[in-house]
Protein backbone atom coordinates (compact mmCIF):
# COMPACT_ATOMS: atom_id res chain seq x y z
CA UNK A 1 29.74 27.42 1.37
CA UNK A 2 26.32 26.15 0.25
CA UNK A 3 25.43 29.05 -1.38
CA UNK A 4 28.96 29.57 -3.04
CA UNK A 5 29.09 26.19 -4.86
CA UNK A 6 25.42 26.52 -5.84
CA UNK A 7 26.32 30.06 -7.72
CA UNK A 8 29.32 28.56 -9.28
CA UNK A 9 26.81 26.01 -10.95
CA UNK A 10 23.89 28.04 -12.09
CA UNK A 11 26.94 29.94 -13.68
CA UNK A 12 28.32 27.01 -15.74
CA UNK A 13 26.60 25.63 -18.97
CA UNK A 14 24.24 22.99 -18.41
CA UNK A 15 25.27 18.97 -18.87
CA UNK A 16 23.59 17.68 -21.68
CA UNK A 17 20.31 15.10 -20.84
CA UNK A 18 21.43 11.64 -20.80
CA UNK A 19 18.58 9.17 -22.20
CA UNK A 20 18.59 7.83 -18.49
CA UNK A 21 17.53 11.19 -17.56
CA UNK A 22 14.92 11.68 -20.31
CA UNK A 23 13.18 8.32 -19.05
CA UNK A 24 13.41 9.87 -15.73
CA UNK A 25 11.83 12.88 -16.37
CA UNK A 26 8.79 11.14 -18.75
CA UNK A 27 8.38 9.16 -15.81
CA UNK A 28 7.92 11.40 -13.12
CA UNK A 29 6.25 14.02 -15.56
CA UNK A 30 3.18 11.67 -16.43
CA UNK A 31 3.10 10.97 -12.63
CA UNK A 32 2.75 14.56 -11.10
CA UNK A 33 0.35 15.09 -14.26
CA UNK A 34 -1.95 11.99 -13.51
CA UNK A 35 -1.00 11.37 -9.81
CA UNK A 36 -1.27 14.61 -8.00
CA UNK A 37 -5.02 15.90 -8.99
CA UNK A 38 -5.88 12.08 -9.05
CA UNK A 39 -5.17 11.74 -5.20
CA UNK A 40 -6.70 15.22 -4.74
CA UNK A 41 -9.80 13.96 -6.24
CA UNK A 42 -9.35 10.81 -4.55
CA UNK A 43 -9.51 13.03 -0.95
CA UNK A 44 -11.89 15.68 -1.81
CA UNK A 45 -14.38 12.50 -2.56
CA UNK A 46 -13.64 10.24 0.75
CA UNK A 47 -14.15 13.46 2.70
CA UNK A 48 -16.82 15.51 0.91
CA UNK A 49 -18.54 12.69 -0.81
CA UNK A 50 -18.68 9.51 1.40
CA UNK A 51 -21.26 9.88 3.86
CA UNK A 52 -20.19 6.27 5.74
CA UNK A 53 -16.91 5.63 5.73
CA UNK A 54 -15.69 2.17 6.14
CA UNK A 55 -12.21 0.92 7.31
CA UNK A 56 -10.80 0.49 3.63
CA UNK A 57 -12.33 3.85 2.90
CA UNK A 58 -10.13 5.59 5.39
CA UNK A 59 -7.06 3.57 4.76
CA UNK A 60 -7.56 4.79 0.70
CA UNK A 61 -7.63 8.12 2.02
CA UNK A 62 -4.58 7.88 3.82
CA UNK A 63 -3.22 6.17 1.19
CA UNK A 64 -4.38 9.24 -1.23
CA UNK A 65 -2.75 11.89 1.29
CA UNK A 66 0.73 10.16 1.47
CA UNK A 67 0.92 9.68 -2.39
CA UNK A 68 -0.33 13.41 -3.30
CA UNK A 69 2.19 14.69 -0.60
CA UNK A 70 5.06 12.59 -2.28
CA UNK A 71 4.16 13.64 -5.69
CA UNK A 72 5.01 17.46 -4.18
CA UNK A 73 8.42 16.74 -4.87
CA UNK A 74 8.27 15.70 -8.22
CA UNK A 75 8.75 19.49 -9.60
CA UNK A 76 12.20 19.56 -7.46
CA UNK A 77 13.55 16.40 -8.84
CA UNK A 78 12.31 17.49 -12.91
CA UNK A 79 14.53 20.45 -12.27
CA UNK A 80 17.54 18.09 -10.89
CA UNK A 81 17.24 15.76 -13.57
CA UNK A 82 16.18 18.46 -16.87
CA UNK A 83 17.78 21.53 -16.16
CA UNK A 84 21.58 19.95 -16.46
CA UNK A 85 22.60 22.25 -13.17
CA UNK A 86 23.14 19.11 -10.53
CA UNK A 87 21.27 19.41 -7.42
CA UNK A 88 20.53 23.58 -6.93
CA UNK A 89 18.38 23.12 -3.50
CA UNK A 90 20.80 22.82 -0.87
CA UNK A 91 21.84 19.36 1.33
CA UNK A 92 18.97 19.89 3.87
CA UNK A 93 16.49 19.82 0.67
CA UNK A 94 18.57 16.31 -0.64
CA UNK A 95 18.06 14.78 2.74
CA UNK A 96 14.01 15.80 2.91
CA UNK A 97 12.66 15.04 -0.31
CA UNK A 98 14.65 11.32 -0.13
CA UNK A 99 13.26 11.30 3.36
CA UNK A 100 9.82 11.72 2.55
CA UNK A 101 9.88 9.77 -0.53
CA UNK A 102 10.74 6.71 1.94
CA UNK A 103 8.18 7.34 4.84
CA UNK A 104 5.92 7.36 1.37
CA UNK A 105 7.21 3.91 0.61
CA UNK A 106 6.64 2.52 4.42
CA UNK A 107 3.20 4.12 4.66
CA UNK A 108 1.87 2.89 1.64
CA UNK A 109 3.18 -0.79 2.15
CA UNK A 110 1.95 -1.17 5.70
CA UNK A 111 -1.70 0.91 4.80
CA UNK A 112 -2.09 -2.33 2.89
CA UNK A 113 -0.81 -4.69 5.20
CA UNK A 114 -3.65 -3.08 7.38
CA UNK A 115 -6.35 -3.48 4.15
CA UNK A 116 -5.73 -7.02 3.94
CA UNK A 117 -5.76 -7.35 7.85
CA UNK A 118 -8.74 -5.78 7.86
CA UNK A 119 -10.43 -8.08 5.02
CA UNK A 120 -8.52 -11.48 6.87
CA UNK A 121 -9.99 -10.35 10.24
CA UNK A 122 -13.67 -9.60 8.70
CA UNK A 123 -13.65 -13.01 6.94
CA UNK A 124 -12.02 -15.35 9.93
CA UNK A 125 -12.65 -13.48 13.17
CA UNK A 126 -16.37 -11.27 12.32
CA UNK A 127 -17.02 -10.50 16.10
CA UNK A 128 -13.39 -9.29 16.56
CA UNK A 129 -13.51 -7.18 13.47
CA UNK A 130 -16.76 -5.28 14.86
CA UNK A 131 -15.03 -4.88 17.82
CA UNK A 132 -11.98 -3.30 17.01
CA UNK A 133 -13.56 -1.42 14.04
CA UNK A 134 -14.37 1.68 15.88
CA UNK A 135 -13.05 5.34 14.65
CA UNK A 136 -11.09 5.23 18.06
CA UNK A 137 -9.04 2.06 17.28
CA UNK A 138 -8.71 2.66 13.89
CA UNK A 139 -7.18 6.23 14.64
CA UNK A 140 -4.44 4.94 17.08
CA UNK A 141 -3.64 2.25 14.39
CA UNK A 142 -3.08 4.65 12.07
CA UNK A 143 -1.26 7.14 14.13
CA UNK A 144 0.63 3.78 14.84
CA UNK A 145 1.47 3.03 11.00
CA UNK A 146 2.39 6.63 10.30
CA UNK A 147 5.24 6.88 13.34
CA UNK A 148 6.37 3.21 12.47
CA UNK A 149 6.94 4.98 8.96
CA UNK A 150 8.68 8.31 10.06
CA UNK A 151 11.17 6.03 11.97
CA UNK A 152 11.90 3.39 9.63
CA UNK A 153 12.94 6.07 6.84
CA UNK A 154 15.41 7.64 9.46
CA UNK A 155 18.19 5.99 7.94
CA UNK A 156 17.68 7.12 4.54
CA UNK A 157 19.02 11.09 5.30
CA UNK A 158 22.07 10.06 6.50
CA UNK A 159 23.02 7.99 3.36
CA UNK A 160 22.03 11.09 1.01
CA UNK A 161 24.20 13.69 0.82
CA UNK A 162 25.06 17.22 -1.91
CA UNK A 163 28.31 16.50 -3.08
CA UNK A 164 30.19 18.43 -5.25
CA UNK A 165 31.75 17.28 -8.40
CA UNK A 166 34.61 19.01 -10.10
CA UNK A 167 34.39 18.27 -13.72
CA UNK A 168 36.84 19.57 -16.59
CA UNK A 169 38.23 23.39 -16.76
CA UNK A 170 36.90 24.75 -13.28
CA UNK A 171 33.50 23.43 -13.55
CA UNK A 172 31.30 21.76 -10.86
CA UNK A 173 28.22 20.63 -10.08
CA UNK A 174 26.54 19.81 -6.80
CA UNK A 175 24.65 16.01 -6.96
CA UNK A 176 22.12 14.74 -4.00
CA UNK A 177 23.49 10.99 -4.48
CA UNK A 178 23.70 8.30 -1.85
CA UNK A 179 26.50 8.32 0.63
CA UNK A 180 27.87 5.63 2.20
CA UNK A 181 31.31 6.70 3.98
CA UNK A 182 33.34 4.61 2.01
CA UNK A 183 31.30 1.70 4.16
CA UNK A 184 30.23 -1.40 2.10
CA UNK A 185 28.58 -2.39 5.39
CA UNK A 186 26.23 0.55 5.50
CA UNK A 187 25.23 0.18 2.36
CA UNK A 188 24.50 -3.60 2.35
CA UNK A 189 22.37 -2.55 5.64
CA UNK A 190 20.87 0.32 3.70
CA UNK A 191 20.13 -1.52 0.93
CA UNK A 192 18.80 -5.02 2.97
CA UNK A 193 16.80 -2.93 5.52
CA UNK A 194 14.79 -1.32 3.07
CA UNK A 195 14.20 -4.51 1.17
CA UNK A 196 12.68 -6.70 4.23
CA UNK A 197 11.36 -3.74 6.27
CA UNK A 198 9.42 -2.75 2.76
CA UNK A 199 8.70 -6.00 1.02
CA UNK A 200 10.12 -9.33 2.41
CA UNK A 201 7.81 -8.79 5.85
CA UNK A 202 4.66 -6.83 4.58
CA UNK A 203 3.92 -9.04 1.67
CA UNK A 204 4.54 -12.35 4.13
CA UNK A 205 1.87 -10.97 6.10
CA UNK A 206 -0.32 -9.93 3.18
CA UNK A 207 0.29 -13.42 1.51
CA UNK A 208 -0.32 -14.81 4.68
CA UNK A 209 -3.74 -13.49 5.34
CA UNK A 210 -5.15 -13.33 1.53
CA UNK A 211 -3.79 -17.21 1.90
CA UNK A 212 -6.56 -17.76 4.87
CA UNK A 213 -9.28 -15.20 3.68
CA UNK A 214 -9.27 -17.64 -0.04
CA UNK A 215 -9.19 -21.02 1.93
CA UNK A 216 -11.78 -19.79 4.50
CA UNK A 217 -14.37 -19.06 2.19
CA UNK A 218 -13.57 -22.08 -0.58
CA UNK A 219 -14.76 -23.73 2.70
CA UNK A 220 -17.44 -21.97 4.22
CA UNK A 221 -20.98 -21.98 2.15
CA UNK A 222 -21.13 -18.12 1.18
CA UNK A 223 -19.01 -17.41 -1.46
CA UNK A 224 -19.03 -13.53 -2.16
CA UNK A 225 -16.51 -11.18 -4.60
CA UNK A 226 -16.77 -8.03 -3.59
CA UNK A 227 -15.78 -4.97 -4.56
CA UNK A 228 -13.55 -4.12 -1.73
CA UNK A 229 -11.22 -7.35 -1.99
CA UNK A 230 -11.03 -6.76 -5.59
CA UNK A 231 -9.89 -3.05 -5.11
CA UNK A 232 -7.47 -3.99 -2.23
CA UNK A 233 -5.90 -6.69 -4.56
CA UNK A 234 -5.68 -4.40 -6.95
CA UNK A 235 -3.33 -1.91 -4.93
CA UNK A 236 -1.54 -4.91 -3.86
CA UNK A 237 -0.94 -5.77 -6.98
CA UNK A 238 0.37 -2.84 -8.50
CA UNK A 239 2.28 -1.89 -5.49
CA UNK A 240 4.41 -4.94 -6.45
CA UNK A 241 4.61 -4.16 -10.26
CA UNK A 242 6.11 -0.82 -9.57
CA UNK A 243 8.02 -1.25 -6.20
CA UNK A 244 9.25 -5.33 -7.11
CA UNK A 245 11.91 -3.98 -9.67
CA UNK A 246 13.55 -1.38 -6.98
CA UNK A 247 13.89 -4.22 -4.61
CA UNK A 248 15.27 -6.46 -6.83
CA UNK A 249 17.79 -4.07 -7.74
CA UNK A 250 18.90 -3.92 -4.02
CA UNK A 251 19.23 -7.20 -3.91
CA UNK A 252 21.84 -7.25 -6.61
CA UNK A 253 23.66 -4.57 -5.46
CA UNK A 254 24.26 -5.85 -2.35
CA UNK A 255 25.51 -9.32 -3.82
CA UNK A 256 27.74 -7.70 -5.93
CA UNK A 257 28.86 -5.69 -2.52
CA UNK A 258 29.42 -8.82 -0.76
CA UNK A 259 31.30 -10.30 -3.58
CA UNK A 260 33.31 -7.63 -4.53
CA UNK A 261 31.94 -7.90 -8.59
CA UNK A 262 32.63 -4.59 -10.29
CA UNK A 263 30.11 -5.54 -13.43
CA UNK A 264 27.35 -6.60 -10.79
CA UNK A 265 27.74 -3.16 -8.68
CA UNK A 266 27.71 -1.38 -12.13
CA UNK A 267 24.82 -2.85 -13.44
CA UNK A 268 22.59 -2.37 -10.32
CA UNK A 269 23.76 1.66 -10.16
CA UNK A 270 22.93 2.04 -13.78
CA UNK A 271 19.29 0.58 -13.44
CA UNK A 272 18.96 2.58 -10.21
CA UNK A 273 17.33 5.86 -11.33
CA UNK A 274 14.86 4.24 -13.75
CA UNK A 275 13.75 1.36 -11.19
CA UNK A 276 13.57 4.48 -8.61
CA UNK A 277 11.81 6.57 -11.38
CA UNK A 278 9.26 3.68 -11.83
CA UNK A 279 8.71 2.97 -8.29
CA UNK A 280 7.76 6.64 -7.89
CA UNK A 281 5.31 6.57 -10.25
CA UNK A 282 3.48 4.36 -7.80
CA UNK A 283 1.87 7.38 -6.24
CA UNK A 284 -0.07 7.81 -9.68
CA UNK A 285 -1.92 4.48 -9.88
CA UNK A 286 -3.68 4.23 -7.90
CA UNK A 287 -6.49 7.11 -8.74
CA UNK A 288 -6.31 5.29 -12.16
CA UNK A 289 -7.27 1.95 -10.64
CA UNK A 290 -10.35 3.44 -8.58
CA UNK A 291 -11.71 5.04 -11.84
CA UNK A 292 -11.28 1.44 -13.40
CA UNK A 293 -13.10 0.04 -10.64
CA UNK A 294 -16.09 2.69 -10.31
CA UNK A 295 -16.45 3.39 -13.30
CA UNK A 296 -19.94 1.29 -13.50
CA UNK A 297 -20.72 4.56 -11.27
CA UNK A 298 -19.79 6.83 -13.52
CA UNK A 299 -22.84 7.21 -15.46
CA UNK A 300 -25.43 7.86 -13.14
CA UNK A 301 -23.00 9.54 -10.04
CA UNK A 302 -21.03 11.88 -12.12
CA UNK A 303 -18.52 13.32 -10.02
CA UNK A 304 -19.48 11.58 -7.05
CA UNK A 305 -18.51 7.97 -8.67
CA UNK A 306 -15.85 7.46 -6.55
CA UNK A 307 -18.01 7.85 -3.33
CA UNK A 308 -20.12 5.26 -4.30
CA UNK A 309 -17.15 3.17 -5.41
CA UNK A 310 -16.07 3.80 -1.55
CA UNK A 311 -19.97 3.17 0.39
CA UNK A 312 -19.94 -0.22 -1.41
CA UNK A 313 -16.84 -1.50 0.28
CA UNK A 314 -18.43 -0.08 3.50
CA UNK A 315 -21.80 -2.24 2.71
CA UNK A 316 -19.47 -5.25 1.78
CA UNK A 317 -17.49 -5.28 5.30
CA UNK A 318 -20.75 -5.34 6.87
CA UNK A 319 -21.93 -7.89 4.66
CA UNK A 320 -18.71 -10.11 5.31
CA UNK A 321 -18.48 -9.79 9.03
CA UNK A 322 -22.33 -10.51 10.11
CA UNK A 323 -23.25 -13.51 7.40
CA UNK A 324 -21.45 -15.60 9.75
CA UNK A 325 -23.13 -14.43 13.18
CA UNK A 326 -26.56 -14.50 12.43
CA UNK A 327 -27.42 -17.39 14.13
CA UNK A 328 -25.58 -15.82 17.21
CA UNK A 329 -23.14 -18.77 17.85
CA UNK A 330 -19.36 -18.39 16.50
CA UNK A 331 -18.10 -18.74 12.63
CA UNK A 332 -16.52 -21.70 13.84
CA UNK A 333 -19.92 -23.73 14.67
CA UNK A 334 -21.69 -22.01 12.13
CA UNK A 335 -20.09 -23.27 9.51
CA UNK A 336 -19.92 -26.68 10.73
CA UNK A 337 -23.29 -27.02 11.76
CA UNK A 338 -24.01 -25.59 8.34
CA UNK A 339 -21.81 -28.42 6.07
CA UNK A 340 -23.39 -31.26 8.67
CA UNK A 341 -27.54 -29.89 7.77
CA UNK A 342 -26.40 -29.79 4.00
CA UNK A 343 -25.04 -33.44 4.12
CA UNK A 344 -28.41 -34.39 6.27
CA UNK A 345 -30.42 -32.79 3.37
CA UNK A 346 -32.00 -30.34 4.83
CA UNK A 347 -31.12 -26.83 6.12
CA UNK A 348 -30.24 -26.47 9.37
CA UNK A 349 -33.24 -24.05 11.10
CA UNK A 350 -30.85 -21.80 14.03
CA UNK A 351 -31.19 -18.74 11.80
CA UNK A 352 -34.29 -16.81 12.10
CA UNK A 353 -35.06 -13.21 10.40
CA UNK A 354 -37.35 -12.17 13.36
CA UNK A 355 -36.31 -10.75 16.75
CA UNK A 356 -38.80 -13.28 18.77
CA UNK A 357 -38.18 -16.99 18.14
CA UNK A 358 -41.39 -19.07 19.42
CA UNK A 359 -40.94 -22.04 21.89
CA UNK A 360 -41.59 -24.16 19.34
CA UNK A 361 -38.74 -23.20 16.77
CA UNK A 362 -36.53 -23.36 19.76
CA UNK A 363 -37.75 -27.24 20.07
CA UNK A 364 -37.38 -27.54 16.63
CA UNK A 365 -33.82 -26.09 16.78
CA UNK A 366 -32.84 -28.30 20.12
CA UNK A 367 -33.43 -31.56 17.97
CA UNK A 368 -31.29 -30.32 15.14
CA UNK A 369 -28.72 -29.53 17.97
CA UNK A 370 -29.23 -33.32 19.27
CA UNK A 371 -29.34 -34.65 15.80
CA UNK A 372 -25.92 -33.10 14.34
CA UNK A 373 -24.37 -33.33 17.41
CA UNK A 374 -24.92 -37.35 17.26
CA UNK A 375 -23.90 -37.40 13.91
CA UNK A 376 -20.36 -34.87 14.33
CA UNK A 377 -19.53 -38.01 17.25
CA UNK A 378 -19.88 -40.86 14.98
């Protein structure tokens, strides 16, 4: 049957492009073109280049593999959306490609939930982050965030389906468009689920932890801008340029669902393939961004630029999560005992460079204890 109504359309003219459908293909052509070898590169350099990978090195190469695997399908939808035939690849095809496009959305979202996790835990909780940032934990995490992904898009085949449309004098066309069953409560839950599972949650807990990372270290005495936070807010960032307006969009369709307004409904299905075409051009930034950010590199690393973009975030997470434990009590008294010495005037002497502290530093040290200690009771 499949095969029948796809001959019947590759044997009728071709519907003319619409100017929706020449955005759409600009967009997703300058994405395949700039996205696809960008994440390549973006691979080839965290796995051939970087020597010592750090935790927001391998999440950017996860990140790099789910957006060059997404941008696979861009050829299939230039052909659904250019060549005026309808949808030519057969329901199981409709269901896959809208499939993986979502576990795309899910992966990328929650890869930088876990980024600013990561930078939150290396900021607030050093000794945990050393402990839990072994490969072991990190792969299980990351198995973790791909499953989480693979199940959350489950919904998305059975609201996609190739449905024929008979058009004037005999002609039809197949279309992969979103199916529903006649249901406005499956597609408010569609619609809704996506929306918190994809944006209302993740960027709570990014907000959330960026939120503590800025007010921890406006209070604590080393103030340092690295190169990894600035990269990670950078994703962040454009994550919510491109993926903000395809949210928002769900939002209004679902109040004009629940309210039964024709000209809301309307106007959320009419911006629907450009906010989707923009959202998917999300894959392709982020390459773009990591030249931006290396490009100091650039000069002197050639090729390899991006590596060393990628071994300074790993020196920075070091950096971060140790500054605070060098005087081998917590962050917590560190930082205290550290505000308390600078209002006494002088510094306070627990940190020494050397592996053998002399009896008399630790003297030294005791009365600095004593000293503080009377002062934090008064």
């Amino acid at each position: 049957m499949a095969s029948n109504l796809t001959a019947s359309a590759s044997s009728s003219p071709s519907l003319p492009l619409s100017v929706s459908a020449q955005v759409g293909v600009a967009i997703l052509t300058l994405a395949f073109v700039l996205g696809f070898p960008g994440n390549l590169f973006v691979v080839w350099s965290v796995l051939c280049r970087v020597k010592k990978r750090s935790v927001t090195c391998l999440l950017v190469l996860n990140l790099a593999a789910a957006d060059a695997f997404v941008l696979l399908s861009a050829p299939i939808f230039l052909r659904y959306l250019a060549g005026g035939r309808g949808w030519e690849f057969g329901s199981a095809a409709c269901k896959l490609v809208h499939y993986l496009s979502s576990v795309n959305m899910f992966v990328s979202i929650y890869l930088i939930c876990l980024m600013s996790v990561d930078r939150w835990l290396a900021v607030t909780r050093p000794f945990l982050s050393q402990r839990m940032r072994t490969k072991r934990s990190l792969l299980v995490i990351l198995l973790g965030v791909w499953m989480m992904a693979f199940v959350l898009s489950l919904p998305m085949p059975f609201y996609r389906s190739d449905r024929t449309i008979f058009l004037r004098n005999n002609f039809s066309l197949n279309f992969c468009t979103p199916y529903h069953w006649g249901s406005v409560g499956h597609q408010v839950f569609q619609y809704l689920f996506e929306t918190i599972m994809a944006c209302l949650l993740p960027f709570t807990l990014i907000t959330t932890c960026y939120s503590s990372v800025i007010c921890r270290l406006r209070s604590a005495m080393f103030q340092r801008k690295g190169q990894g936070s600035r990269l990670i807010l950078l994703i962040i960032g454009t994550f919510a340029l491109f993926w903000l307006p395809y949210h928002i969009i769900n939002i209004t369709e679902v109040v004009g669902l629940l309210l039964d307004s024709g000209t809301v409904k309307q106007a959320a299905k009419t911006a629907r393939p450009n906010v989707t075409a923009f959202a998917y051009f999300s894959s392709a930034v982020n390459p773009i961004l990591y030249v931006f950010a290396g490009s100091s590199h650039i000069r002197h690393a050639g090729l390899s630029f991006m590596a060393k973009l990628f071994e300074n975030t790993n020196s920075e997470s070091r950096t971060t999560s140790t500054r605070t434990s060098r005087s081998g009590s917590s962050p917590d008294e560190s930082s205290v005992l550290h505000t308390l010495s600078v209002k006494l005037g002088k510094p306070f002497g627990g940190r020494h460079k050397e592996k053998g502290i002399s009896a008399q530093s630790k003297e030294a040290d005791a009365k600095d204890w004593a000293e503080l200690n009377t002062l934090a009771s008064v």
